[in-house]
N, C-alpha and C. Protein backbone atom coordinates (compact mmCIF):
# COMPACT_ATOMS: atom_id res chain seq x y z
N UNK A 1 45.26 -141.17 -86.80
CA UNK A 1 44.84 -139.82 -87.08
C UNK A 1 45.18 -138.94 -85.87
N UNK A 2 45.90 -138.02 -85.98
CA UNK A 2 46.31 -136.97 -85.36
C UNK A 2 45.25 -136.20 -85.22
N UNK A 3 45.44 -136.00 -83.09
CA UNK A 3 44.17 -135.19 -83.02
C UNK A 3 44.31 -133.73 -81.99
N UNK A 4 43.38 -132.75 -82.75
CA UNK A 4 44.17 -130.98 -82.29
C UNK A 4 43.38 -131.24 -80.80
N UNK A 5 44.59 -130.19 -80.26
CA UNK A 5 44.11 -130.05 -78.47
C UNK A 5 43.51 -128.32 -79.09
N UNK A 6 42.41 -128.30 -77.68
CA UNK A 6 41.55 -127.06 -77.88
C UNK A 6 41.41 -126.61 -76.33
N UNK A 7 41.73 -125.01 -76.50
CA UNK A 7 41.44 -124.80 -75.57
C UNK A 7 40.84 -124.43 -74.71
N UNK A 8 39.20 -124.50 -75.31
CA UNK A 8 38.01 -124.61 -75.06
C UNK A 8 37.20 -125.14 -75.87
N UNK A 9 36.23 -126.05 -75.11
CA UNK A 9 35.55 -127.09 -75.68
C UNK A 9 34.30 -127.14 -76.56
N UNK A 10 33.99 -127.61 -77.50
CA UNK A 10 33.11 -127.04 -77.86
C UNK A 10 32.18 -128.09 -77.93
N UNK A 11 30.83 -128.29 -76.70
CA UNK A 11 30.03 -129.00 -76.30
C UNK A 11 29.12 -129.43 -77.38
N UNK A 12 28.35 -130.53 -77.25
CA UNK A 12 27.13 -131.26 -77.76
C UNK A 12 26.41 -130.49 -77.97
N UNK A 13 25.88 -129.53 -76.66
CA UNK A 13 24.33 -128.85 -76.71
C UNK A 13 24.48 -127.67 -77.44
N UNK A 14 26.16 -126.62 -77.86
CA UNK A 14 26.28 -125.77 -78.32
C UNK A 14 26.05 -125.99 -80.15
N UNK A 15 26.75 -127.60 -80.65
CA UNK A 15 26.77 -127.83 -81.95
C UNK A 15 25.16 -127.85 -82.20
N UNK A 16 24.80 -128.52 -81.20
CA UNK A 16 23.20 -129.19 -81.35
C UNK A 16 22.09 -127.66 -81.66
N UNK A 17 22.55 -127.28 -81.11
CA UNK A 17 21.79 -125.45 -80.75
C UNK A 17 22.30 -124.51 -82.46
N UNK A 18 22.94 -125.14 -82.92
CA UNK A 18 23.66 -124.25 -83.75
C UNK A 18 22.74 -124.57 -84.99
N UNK A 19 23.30 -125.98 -84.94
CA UNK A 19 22.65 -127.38 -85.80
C UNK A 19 21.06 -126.32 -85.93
N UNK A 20 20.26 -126.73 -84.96
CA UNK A 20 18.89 -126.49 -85.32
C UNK A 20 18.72 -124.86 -85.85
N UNK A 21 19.31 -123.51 -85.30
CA UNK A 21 19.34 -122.82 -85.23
C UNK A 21 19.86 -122.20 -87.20
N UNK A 22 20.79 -123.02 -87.86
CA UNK A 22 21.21 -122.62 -88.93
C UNK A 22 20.04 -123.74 -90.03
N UNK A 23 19.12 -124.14 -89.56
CA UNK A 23 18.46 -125.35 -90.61
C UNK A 23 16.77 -124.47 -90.45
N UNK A 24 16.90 -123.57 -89.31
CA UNK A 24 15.23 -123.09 -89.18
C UNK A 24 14.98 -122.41 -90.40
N UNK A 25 13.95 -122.66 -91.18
CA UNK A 25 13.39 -121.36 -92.08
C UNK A 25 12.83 -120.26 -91.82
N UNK A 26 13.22 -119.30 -92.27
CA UNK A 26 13.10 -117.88 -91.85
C UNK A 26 12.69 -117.13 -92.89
N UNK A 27 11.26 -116.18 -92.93
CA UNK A 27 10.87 -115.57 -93.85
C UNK A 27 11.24 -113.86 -94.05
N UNK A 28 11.37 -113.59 -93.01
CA UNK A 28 11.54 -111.88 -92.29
C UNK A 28 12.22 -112.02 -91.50
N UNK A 29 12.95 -110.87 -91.41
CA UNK A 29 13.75 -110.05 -89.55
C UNK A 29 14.56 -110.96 -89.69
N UNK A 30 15.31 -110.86 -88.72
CA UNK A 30 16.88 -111.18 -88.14
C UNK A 30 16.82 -112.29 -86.75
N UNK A 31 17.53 -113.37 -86.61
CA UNK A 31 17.56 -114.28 -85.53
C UNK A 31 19.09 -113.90 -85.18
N UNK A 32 19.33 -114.10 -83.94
CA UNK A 32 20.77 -114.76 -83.88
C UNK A 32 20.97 -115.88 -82.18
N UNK A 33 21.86 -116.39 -82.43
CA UNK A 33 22.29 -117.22 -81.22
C UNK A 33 23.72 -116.60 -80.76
N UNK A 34 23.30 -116.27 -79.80
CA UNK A 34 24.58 -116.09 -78.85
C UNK A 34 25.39 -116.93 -77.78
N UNK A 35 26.90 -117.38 -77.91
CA UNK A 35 27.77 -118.28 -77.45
C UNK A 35 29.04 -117.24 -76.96
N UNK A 36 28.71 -118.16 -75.51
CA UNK A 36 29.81 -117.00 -74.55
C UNK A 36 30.98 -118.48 -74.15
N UNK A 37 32.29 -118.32 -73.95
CA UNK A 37 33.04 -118.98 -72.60
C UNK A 37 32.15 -118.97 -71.35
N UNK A 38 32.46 -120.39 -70.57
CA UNK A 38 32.50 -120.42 -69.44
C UNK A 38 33.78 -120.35 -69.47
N UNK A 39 34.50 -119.42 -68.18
CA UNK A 39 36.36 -119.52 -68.09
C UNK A 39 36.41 -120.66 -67.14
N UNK A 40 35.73 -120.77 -66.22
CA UNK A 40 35.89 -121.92 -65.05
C UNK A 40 35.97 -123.04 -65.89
N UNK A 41 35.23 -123.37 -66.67
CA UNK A 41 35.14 -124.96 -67.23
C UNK A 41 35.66 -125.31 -68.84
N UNK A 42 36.28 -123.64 -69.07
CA UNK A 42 36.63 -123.77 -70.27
C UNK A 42 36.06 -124.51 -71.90
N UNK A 43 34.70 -124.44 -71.31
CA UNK A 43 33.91 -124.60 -72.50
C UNK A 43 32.63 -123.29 -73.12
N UNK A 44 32.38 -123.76 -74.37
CA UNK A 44 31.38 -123.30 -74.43
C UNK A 44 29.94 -123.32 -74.24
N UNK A 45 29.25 -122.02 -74.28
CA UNK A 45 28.10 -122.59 -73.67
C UNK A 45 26.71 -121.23 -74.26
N UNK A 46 25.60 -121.64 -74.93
CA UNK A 46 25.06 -120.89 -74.92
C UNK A 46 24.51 -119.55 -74.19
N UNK A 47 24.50 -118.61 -74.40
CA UNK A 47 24.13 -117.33 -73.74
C UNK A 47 22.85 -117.14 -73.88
N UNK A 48 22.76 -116.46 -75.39
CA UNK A 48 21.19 -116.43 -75.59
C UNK A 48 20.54 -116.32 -77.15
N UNK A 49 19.29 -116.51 -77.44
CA UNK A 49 18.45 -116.57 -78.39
C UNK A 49 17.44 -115.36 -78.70
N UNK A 50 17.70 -114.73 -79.61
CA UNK A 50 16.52 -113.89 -80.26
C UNK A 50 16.37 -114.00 -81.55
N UNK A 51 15.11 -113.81 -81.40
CA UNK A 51 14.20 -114.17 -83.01
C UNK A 51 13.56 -112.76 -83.42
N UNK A 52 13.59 -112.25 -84.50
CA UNK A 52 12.84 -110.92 -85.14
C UNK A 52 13.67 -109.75 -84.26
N UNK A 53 14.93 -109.42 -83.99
CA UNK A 53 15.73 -108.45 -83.72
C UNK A 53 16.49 -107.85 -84.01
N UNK A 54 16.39 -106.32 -84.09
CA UNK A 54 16.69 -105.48 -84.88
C UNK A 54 18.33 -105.46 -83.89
N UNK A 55 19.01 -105.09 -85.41
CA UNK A 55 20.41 -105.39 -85.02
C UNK A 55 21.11 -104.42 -84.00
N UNK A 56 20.38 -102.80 -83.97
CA UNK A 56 20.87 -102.34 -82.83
C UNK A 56 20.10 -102.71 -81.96
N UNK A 57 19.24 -103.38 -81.36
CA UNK A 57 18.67 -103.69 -80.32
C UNK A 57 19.65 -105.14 -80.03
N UNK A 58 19.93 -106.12 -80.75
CA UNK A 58 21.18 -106.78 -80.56
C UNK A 58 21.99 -106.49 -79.97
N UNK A 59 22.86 -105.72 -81.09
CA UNK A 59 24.00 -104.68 -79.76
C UNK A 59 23.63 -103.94 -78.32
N UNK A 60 22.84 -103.70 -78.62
CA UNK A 60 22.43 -103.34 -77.19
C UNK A 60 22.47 -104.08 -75.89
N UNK A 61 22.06 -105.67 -76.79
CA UNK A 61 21.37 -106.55 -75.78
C UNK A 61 23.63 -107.25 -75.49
N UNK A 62 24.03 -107.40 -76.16
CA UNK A 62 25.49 -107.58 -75.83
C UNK A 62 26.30 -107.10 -75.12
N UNK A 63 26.83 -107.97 -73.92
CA UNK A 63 27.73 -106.88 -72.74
C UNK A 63 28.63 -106.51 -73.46
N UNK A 64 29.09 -105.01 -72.93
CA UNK A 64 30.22 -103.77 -73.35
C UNK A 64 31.10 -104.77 -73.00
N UNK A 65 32.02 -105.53 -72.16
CA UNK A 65 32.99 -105.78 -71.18
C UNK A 65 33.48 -107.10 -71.39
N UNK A 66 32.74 -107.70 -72.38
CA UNK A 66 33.17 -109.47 -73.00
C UNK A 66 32.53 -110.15 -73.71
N UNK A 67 33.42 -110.63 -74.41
CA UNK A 67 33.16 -111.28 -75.85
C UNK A 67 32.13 -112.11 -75.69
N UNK A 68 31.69 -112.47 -77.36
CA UNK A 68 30.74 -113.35 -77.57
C UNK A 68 31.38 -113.66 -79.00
N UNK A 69 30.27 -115.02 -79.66
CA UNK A 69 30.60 -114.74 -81.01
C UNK A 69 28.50 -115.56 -80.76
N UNK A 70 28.24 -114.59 -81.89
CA UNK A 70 26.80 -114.54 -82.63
C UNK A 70 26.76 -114.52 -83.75
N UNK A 71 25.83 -115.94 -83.95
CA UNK A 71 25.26 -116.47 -85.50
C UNK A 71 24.32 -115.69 -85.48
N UNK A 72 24.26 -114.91 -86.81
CA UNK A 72 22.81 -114.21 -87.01
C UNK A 72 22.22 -114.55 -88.50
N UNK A 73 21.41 -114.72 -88.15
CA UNK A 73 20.52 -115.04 -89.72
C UNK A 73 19.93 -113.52 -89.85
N UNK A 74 20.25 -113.12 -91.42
CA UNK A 74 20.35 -112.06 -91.43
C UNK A 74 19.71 -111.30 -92.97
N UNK A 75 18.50 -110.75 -92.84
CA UNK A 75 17.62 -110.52 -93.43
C UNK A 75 18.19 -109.48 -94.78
N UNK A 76 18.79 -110.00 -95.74
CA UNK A 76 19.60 -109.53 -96.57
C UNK A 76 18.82 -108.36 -97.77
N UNK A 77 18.55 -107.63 -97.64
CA UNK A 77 18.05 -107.36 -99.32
C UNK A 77 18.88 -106.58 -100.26
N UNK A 78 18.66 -107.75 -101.72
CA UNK A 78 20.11 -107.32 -102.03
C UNK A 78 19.20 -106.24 -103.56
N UNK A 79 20.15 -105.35 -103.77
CA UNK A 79 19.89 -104.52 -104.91
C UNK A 79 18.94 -104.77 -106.08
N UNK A 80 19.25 -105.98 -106.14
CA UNK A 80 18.01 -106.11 -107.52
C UNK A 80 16.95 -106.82 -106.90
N UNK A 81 16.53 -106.57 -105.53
CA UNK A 81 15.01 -106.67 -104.67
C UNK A 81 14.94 -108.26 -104.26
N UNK A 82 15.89 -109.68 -104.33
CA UNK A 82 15.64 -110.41 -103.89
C UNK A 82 16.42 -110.76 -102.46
N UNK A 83 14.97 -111.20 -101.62
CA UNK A 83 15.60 -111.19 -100.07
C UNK A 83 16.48 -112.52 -99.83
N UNK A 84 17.49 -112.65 -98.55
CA UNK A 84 18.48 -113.48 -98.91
C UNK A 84 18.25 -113.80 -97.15
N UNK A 85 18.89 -115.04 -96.78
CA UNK A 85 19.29 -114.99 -95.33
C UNK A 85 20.17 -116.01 -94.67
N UNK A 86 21.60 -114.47 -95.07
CA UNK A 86 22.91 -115.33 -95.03
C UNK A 86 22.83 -115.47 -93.28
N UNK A 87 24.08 -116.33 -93.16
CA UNK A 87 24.21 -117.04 -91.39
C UNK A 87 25.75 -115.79 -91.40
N UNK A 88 25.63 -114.97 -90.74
CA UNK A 88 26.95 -114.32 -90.52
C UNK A 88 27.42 -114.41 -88.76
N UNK A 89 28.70 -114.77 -88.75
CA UNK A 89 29.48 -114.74 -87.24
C UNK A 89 29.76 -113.48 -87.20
N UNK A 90 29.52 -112.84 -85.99
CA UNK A 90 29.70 -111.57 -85.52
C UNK A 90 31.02 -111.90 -84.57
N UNK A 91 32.03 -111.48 -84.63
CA UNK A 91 33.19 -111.58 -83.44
C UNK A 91 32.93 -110.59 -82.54
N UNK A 92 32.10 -110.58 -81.50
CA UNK A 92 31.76 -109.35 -80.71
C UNK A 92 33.17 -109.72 -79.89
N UNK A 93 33.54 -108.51 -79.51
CA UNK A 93 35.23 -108.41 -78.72
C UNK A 93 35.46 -106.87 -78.29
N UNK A 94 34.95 -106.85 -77.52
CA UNK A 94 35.20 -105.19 -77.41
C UNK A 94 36.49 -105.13 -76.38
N UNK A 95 37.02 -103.74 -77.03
CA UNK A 95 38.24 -104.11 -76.80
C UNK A 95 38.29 -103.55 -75.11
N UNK A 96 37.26 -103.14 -74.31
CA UNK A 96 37.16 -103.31 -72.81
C UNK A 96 37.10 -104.46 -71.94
N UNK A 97 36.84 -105.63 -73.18
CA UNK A 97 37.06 -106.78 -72.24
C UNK A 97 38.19 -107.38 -71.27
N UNK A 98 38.21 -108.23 -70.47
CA UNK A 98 39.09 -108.57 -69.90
C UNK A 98 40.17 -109.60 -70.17
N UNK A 99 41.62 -109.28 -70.58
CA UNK A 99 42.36 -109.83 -70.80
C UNK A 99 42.22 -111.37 -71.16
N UNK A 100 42.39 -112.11 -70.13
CA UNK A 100 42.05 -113.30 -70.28
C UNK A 100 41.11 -113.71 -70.97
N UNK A 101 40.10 -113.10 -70.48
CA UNK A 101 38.66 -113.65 -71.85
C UNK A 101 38.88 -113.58 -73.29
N UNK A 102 39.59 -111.95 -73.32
CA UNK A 102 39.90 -112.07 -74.86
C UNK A 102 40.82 -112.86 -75.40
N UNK A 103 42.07 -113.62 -74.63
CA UNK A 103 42.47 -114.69 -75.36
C UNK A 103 42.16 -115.79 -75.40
N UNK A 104 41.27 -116.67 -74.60
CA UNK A 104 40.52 -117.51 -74.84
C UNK A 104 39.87 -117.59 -76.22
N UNK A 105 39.02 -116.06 -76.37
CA UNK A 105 37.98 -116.18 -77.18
C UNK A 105 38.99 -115.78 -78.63
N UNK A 106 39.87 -115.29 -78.52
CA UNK A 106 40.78 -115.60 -79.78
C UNK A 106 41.34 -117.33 -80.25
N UNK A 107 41.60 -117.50 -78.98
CA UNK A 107 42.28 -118.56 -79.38
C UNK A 107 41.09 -119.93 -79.74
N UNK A 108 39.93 -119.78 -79.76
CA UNK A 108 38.69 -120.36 -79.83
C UNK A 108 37.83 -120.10 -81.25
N UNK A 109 38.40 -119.21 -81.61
CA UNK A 109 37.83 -118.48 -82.89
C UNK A 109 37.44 -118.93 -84.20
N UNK A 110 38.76 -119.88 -84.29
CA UNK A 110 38.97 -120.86 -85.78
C UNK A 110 37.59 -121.98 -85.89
N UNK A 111 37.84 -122.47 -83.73
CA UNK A 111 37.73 -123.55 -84.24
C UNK A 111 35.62 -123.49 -84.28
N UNK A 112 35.32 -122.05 -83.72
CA UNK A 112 33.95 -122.05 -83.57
C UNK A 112 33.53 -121.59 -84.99
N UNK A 113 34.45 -120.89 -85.65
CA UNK A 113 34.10 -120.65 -87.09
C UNK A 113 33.81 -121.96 -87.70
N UNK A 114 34.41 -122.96 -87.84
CA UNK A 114 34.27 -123.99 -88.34
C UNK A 114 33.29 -124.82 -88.16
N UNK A 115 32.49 -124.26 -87.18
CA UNK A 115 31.47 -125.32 -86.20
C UNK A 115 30.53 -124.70 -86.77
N UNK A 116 30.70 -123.46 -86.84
CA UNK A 116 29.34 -122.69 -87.34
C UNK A 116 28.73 -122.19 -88.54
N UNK A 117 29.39 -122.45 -89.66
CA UNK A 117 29.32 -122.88 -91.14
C UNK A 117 29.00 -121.49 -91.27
N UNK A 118 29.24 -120.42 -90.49
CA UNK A 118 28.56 -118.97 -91.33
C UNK A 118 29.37 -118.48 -92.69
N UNK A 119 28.74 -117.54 -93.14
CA UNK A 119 29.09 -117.21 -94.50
C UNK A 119 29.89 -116.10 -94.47
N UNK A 120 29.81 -115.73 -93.47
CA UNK A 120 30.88 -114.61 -93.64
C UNK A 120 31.15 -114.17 -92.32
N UNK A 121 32.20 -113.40 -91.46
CA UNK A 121 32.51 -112.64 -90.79
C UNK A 121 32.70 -110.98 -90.47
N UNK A 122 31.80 -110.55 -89.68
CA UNK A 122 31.91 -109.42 -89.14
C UNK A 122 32.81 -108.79 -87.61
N UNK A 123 33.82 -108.56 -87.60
CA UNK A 123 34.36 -107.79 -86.43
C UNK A 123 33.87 -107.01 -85.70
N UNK A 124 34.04 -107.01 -84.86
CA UNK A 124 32.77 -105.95 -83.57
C UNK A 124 34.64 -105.44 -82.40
N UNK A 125 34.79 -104.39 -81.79
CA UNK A 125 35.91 -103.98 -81.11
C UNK A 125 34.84 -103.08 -80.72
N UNK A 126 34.15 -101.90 -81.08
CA UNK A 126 33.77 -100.87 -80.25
C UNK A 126 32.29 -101.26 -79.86
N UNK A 127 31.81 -102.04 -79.60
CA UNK A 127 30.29 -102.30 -79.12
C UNK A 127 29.17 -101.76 -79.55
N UNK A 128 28.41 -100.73 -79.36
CA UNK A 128 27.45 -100.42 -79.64
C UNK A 128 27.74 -99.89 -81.30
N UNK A 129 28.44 -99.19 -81.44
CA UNK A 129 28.72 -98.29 -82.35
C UNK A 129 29.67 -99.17 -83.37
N UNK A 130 30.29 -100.11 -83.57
CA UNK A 130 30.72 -101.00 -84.45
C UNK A 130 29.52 -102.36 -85.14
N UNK A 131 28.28 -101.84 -84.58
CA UNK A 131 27.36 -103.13 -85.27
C UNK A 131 26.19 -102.54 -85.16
N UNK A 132 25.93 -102.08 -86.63
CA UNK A 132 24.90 -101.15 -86.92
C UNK A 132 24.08 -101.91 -87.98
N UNK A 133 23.10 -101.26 -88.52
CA UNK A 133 22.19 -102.45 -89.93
C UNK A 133 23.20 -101.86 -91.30
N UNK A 134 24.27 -101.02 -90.93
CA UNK A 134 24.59 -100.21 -92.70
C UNK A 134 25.46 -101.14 -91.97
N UNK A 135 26.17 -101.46 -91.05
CA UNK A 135 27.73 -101.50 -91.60
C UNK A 135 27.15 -103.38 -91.84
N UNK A 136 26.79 -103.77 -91.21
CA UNK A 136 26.09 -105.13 -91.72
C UNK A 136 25.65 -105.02 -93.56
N UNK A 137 24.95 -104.33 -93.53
CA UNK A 137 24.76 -104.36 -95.14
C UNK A 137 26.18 -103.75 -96.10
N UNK A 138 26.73 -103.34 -95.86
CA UNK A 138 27.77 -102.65 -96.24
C UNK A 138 28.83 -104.25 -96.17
N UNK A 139 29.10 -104.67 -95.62
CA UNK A 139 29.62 -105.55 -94.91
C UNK A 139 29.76 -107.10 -96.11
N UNK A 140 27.89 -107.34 -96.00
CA UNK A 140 27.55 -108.19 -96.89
C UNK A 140 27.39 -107.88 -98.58
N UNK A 141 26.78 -107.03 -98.13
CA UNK A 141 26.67 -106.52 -100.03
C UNK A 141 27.87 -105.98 -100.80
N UNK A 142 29.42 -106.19 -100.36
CA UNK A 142 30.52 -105.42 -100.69
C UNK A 142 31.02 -106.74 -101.66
């Protein structure tokens, strides 16, 4: 069996973190986990955890200047009043980041999608102002 080279790693404690993080039950509000590069060691590595956060306070909490990608469990309500709570990957990437980081975190993209079983994908380039609760609902409910 033929096996893919990566060019950043994607650790035990990050699957393990993901693992528990996509199996928690959630009744209300919004969770997400945040996963940054280390560039020195070329792996990944958790950043950070919030539970019950409102999605511009999210963005907020996300540096302007380099990527992330964030699982968010995400407090859906869909039109005919039943609540939902899809796992969506946010590609935070603003496009002020620094060169190098952003191709790492491109070239890392596939394989963290795959790790992270979310249901859908959201693009993030302008930071604050590209990850709002409409364009999230807009996003999902389309």
């Amino acid at each position: 069996m033929a096996s893919t080279a990566r060019t950043v790693d994607i650790n035990e404690d990050v699957t393990k973190a993901l693992r528990i993080f996509r199996f928690q039950r959630r009744s209300q509000g919004h969770a997400a986990i945040v996963i940054k590069i280390n560039k020195a060691a070329l792996k990944m590595v958790v950043d950070e955890e919030y539970d019950n956060i409102s999605i511009e306070d999210l963005a907020e909490e996300l540096p302007r200047n380099s990527p992330r990608y964030v699982v968010l469990s995400y407090e859906l309500k869909h039109r005919d009043g039943r609540t939902s709570f899809p796992l969506v990957l946010i590609n935070w990437a603003p496009s002020s980041s620094e060169t190098t980081m952003m191709t790492l975190h491109a070239s890392a993209l596939l394989d963290f999608q795959r790790v992270a079983e979310a249901n859908k994908i959201i693009e993030v380039r302008d930071a604050e102002e590209g990850l709002t609760q409409e364009i999230v609902n807009e996003k999902l409910l389309s």
